[in-house]
C-alpha atoms as a PDB file:
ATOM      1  CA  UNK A   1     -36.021 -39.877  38.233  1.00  0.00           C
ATOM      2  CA  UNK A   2     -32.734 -38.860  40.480  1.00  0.00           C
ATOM      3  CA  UNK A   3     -33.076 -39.860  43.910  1.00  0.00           C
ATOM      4  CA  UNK A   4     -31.482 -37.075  45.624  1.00  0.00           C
ATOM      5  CA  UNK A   5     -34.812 -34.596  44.736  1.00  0.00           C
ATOM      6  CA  UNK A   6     -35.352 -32.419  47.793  1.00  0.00           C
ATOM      7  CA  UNK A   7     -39.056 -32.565  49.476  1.00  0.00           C
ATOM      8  CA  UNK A   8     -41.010 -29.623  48.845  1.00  0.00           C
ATOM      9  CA  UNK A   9     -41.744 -27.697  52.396  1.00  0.00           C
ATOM     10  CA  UNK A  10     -43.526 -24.697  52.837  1.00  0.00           C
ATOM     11  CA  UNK A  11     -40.473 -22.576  53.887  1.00  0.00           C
ATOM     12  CA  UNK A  12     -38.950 -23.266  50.121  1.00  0.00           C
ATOM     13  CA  UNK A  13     -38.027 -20.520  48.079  1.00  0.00           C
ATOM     14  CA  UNK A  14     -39.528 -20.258  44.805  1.00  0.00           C
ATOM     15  CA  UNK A  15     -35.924 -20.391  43.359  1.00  0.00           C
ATOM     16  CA  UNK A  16     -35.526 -23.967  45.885  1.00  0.00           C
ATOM     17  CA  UNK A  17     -38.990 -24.749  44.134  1.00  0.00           C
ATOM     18  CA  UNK A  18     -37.745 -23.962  40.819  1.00  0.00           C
ATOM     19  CA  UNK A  19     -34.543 -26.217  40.731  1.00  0.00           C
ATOM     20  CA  UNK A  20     -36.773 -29.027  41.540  1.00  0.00           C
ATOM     21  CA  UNK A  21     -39.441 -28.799  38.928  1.00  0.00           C
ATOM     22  CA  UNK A  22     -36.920 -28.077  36.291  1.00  0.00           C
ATOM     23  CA  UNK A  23     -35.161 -31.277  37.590  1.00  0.00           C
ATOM     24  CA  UNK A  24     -38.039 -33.720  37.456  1.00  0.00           C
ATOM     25  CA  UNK A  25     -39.858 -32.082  34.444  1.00  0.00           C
ATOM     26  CA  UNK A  26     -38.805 -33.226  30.991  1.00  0.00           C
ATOM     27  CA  UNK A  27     -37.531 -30.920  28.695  1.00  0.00           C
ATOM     28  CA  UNK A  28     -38.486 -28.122  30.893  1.00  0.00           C
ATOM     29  CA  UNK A  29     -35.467 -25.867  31.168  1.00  0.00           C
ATOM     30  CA  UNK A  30     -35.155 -22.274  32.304  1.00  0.00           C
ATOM     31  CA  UNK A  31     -36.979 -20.724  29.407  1.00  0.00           C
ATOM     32  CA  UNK A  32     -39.767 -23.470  29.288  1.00  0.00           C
ATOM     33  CA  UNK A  33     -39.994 -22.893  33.376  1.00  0.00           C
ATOM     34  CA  UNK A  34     -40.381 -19.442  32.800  1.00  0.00           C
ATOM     35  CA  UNK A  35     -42.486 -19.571  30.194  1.00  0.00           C
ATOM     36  CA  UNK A  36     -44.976 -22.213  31.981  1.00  0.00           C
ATOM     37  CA  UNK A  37     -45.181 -19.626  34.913  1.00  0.00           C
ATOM     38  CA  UNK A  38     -46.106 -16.816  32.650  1.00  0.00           C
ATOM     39  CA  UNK A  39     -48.824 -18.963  31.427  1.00  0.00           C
ATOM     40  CA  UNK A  40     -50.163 -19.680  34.798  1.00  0.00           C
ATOM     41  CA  UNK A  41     -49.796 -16.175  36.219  1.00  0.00           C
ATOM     42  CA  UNK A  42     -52.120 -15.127  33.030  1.00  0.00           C
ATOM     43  CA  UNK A  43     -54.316 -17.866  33.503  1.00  0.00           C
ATOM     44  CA  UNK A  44     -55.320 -15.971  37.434  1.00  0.00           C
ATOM     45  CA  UNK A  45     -56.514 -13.284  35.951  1.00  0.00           C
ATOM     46  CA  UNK A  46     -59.394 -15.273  35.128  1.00  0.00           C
ATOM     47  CA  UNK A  47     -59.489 -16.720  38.453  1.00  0.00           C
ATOM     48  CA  UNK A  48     -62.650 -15.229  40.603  1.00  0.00           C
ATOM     49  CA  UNK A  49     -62.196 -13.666  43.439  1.00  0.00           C
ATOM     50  CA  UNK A  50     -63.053 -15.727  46.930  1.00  0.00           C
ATOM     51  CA  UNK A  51     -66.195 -14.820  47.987  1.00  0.00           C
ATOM     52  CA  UNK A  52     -67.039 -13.367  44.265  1.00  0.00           C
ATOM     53  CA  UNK A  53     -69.651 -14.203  41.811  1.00  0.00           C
ATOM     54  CA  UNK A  54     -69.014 -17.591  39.707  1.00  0.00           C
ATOM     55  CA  UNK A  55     -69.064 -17.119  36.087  1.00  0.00           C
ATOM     56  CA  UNK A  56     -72.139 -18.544  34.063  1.00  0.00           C
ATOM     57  CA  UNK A  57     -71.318 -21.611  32.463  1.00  0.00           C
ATOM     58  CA  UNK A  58     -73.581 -24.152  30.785  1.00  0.00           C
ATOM     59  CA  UNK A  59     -73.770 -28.129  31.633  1.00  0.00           C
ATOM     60  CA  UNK A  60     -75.355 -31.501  29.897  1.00  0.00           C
ATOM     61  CA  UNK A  61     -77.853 -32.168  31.887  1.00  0.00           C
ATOM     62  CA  UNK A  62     -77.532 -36.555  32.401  1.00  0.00           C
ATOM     63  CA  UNK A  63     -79.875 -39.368  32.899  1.00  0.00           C
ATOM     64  CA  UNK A  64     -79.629 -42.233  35.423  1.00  0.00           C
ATOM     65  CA  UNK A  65     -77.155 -43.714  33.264  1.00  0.00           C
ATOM     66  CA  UNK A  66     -74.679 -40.654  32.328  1.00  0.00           C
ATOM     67  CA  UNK A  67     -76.110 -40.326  29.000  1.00  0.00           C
ATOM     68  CA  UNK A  68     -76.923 -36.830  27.031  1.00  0.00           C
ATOM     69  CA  UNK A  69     -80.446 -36.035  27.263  1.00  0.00           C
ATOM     70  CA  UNK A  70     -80.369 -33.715  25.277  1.00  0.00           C
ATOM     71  CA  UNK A  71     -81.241 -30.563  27.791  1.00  0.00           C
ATOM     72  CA  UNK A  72     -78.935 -28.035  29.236  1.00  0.00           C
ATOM     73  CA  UNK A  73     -78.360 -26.313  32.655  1.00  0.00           C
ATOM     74  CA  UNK A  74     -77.074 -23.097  32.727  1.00  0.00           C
ATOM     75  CA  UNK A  75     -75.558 -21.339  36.144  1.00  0.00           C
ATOM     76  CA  UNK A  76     -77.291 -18.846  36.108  1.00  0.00           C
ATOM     77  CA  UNK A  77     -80.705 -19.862  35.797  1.00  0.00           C
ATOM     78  CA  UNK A  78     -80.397 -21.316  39.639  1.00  0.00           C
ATOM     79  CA  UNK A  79     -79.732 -18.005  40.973  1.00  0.00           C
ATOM     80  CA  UNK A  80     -81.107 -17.578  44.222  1.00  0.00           C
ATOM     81  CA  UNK A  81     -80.818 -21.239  45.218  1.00  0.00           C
ATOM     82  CA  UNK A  82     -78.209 -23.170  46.913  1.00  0.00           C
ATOM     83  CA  UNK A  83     -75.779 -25.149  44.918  1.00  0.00           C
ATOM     84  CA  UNK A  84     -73.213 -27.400  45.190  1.00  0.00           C
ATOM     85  CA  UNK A  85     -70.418 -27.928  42.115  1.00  0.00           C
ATOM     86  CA  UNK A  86     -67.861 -31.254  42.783  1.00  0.00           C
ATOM     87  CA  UNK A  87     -65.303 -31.758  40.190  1.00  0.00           C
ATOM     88  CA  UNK A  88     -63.103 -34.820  39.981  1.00  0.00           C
ATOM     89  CA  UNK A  89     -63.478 -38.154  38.563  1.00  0.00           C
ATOM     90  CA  UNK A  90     -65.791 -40.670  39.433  1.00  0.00           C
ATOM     91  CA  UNK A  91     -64.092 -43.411  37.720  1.00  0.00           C
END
């Protein structure tokens, strides 16, 4: 990777932004930026709203050891009750 990459800071353009993702990004060029954006911008429509309802989704519910147990959770069915979702890895 070049050395002479700018820092992003938040008072970048998106055009600043641009030149630097296309720069460090292989075989991204204009088209494939432009492209990739598209994608993302579509993806948001998807995105719920702060403050909005979550979409239902169902889980595997684990055991003590993080195996299957066979049952399932579904979002929904804790309506009513407080609940936390953390998403990362644990490894």
């Amino acid at each position: 990777m070049p050395d002479d990459i700018p820092i992003f800071t938040p008072d970048m353009t998106f055009e600043d932004r641009r030149k630097i993702w296309i720069q460090v990004s292989p075989n991204l060029d204009d088209t494939g930026f432009d492209a990739l954006m598209a994608e993302n911008k579509a993806r948001q429509a998807d995105v719920p709203e702060l403050g909005g309802e979550a979409p239902d989704f169902e889980l595997d519910i684990l055991d003590r050891d993080r195996g299957r147990t066979g049952e399932r959770l579904r979002l929904s069915s804790l309506r009513g009750k407080p609940v936390g979702l953390f998403f990362g890895s644990y490894t």
